[in-house]
C-alpha atoms as a PDB file:
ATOM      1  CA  UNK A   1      13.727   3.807 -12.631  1.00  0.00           C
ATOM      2  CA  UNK A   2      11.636   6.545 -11.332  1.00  0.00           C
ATOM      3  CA  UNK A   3       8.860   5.903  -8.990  1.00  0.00           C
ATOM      4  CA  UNK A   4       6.133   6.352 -11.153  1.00  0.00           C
ATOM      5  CA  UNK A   5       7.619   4.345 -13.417  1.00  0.00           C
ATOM      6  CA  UNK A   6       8.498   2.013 -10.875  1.00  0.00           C
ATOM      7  CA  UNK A   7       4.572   2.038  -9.276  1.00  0.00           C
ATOM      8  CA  UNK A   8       3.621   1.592 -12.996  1.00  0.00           C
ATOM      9  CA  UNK A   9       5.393  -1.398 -13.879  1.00  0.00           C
ATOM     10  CA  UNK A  10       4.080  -2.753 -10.300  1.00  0.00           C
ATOM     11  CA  UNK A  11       0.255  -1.992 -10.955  1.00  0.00           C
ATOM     12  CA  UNK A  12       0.541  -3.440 -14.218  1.00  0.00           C
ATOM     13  CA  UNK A  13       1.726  -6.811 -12.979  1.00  0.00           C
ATOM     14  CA  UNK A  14      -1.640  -6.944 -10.911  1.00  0.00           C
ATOM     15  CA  UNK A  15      -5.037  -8.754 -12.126  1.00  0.00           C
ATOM     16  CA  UNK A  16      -7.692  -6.912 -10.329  1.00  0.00           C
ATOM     17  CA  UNK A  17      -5.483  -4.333  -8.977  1.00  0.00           C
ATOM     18  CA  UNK A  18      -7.073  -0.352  -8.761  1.00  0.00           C
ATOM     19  CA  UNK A  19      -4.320   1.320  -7.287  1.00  0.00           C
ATOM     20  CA  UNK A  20      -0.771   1.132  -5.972  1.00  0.00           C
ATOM     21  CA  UNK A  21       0.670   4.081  -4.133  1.00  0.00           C
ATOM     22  CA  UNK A  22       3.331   5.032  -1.448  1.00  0.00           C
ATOM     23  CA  UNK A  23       2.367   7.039   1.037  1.00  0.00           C
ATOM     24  CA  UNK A  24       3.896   8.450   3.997  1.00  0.00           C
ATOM     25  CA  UNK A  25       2.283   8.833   7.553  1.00  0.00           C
ATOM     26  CA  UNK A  26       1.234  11.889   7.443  1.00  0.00           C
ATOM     27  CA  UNK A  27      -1.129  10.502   4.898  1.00  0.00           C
ATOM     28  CA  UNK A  28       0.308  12.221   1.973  1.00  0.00           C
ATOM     29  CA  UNK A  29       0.886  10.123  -1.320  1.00  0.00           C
ATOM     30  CA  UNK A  30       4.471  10.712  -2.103  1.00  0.00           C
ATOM     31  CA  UNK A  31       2.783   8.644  -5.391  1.00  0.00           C
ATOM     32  CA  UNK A  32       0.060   6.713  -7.021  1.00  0.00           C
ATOM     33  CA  UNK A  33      -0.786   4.778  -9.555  1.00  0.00           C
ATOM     34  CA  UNK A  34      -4.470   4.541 -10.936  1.00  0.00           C
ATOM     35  CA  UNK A  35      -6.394   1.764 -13.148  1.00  0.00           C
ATOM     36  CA  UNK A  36      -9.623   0.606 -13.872  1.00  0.00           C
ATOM     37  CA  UNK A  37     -12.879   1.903 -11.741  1.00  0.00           C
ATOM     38  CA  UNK A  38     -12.953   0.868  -8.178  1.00  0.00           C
ATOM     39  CA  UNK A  39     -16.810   2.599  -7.321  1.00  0.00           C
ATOM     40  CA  UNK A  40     -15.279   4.546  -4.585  1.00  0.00           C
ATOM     41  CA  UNK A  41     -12.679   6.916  -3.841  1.00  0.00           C
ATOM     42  CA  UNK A  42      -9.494   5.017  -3.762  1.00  0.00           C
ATOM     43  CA  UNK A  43      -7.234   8.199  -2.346  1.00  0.00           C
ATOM     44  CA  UNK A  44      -9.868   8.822   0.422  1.00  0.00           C
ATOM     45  CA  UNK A  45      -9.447   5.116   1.529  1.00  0.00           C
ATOM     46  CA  UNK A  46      -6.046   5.417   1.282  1.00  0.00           C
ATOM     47  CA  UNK A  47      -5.957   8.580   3.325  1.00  0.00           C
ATOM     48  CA  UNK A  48      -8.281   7.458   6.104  1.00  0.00           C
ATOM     49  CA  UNK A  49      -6.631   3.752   6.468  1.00  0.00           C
ATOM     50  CA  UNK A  50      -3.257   6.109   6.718  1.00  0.00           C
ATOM     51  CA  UNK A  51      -4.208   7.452  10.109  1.00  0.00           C
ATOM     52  CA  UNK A  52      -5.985   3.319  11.387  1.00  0.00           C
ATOM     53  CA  UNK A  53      -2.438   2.227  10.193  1.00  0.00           C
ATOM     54  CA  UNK A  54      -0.645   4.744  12.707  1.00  0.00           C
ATOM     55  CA  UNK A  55      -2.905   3.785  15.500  1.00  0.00           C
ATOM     56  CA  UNK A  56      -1.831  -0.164  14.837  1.00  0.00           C
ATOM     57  CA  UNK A  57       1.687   0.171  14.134  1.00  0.00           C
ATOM     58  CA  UNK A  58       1.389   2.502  17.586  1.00  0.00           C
ATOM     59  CA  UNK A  59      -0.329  -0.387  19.439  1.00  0.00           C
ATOM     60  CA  UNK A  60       1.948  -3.865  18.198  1.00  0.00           C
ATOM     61  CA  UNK A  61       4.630  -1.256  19.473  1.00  0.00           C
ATOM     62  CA  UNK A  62       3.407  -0.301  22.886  1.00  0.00           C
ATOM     63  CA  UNK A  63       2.373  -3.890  23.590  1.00  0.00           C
ATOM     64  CA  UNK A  64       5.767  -5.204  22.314  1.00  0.00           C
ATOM     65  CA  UNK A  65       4.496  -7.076  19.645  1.00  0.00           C
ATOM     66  CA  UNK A  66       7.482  -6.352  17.356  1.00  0.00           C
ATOM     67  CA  UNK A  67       7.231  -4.196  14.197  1.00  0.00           C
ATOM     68  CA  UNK A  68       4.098  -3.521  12.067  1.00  0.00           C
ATOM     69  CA  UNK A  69       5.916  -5.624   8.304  1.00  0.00           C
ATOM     70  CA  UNK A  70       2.441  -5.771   6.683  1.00  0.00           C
ATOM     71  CA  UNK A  71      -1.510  -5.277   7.253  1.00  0.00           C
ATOM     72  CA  UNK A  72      -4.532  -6.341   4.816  1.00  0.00           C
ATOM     73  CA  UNK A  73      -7.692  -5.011   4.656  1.00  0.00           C
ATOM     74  CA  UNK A  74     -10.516  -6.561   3.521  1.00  0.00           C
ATOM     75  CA  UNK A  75     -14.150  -5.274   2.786  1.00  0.00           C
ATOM     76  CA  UNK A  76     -17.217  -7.038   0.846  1.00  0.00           C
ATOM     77  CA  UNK A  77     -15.840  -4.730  -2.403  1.00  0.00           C
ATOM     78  CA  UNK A  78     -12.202  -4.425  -2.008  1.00  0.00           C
ATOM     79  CA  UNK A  79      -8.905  -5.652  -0.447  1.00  0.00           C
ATOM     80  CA  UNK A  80      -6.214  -3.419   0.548  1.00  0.00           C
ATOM     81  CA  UNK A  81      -2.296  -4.592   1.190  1.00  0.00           C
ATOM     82  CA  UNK A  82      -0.139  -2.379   3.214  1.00  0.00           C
ATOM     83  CA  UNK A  83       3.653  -2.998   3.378  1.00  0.00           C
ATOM     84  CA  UNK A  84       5.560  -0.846   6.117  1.00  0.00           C
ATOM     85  CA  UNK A  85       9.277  -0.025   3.950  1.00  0.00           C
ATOM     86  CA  UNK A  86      10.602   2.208   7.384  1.00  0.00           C
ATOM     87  CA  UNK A  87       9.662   5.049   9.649  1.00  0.00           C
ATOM     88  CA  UNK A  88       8.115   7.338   7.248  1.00  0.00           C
ATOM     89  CA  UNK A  89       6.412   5.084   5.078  1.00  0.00           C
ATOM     90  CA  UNK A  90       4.557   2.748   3.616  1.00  0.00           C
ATOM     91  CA  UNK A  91       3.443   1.152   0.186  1.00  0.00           C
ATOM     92  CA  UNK A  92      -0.347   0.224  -0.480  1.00  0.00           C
ATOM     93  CA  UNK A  93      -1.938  -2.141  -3.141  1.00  0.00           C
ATOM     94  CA  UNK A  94      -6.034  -1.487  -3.826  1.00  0.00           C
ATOM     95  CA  UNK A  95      -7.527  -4.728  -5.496  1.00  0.00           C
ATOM     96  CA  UNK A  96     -10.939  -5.807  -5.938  1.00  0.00           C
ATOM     97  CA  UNK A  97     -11.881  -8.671  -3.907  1.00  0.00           C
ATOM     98  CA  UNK A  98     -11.068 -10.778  -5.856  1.00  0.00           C
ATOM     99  CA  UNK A  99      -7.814  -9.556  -7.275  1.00  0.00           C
ATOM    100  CA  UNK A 100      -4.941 -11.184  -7.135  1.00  0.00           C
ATOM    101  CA  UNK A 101      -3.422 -10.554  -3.716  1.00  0.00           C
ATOM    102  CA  UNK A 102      -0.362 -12.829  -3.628  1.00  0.00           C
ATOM    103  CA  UNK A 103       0.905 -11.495  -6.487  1.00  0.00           C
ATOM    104  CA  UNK A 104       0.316  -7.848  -5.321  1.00  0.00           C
ATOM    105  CA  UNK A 105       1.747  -9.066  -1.565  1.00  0.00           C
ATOM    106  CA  UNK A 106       4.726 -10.530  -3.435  1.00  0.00           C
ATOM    107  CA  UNK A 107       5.794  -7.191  -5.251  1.00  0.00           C
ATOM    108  CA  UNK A 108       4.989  -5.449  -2.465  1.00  0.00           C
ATOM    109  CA  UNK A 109       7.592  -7.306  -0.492  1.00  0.00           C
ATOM    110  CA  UNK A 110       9.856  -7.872  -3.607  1.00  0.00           C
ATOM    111  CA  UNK A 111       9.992  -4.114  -4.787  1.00  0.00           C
ATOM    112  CA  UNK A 112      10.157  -2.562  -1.217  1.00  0.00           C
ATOM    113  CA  UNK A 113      14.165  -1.824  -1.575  1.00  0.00           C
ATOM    114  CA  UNK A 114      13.976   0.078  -4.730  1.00  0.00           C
ATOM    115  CA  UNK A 115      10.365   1.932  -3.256  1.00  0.00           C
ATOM    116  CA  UNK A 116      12.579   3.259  -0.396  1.00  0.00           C
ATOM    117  CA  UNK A 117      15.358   4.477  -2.755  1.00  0.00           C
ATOM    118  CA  UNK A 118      13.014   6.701  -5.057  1.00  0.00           C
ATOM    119  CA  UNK A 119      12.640   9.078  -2.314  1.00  0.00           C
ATOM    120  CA  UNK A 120      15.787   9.053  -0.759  1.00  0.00           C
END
């Protein structure tokens, strides 16, 4: 299955959900996946929570918390689930507040395997 297919099929499985993307660290999206109108600028988020996500995984490292396996963000509007898959990157969920988060946690975790093998 090809990643967009894959991110797709993932997005599609979400109530709520606005976008689903992979991104590296450089803040690049390798991929995304749009639906639905959020009100604000979903790739920007994604983008500037990118380089906040750096800084944190940096931190739990340097005060030897372990490894960075997942981050949420929540704001009055919107939620955002973050799932580190390795070294270079990371897949990202945008709901509305009240999407449905477990479910989009849940793929996130469950699809993380075959996220890492599309860009291999």
């Amino acid at each position: 299955m090809s990643l967009r297919a894959l991110l797709t099929s993932m997005l599609g499985q979400v109530e709520g959900a606005y976008a689903v993307m992979l991104m590296g660290y450089d803040c690049i999206a390798i991929d995304e996946v749009h639906q639905g109108e959020a009100g604000f600028d979903v790739q920007t988020m994604a983008v500037e929570y990118g380089t906040v996500i750096k800084d944190i995984r940096r931190t739990i490292e340097v005060v030897g918390a372990g490894s960075m396996e997942e981050l949420t963000i929540t704001t009055t509007h919107s939620r955002m689930i973050i799932r580190v898959l390795n070294d270079e990157f990371f897949a990202a969920f945008v709901l509305a507040k009240d999407g449905n988060l477990g479910k989009a946690r849940y793929l996130l975790r469950a699809k993380a395997l075959q996220l890492m093998e599309s860009v291999a």
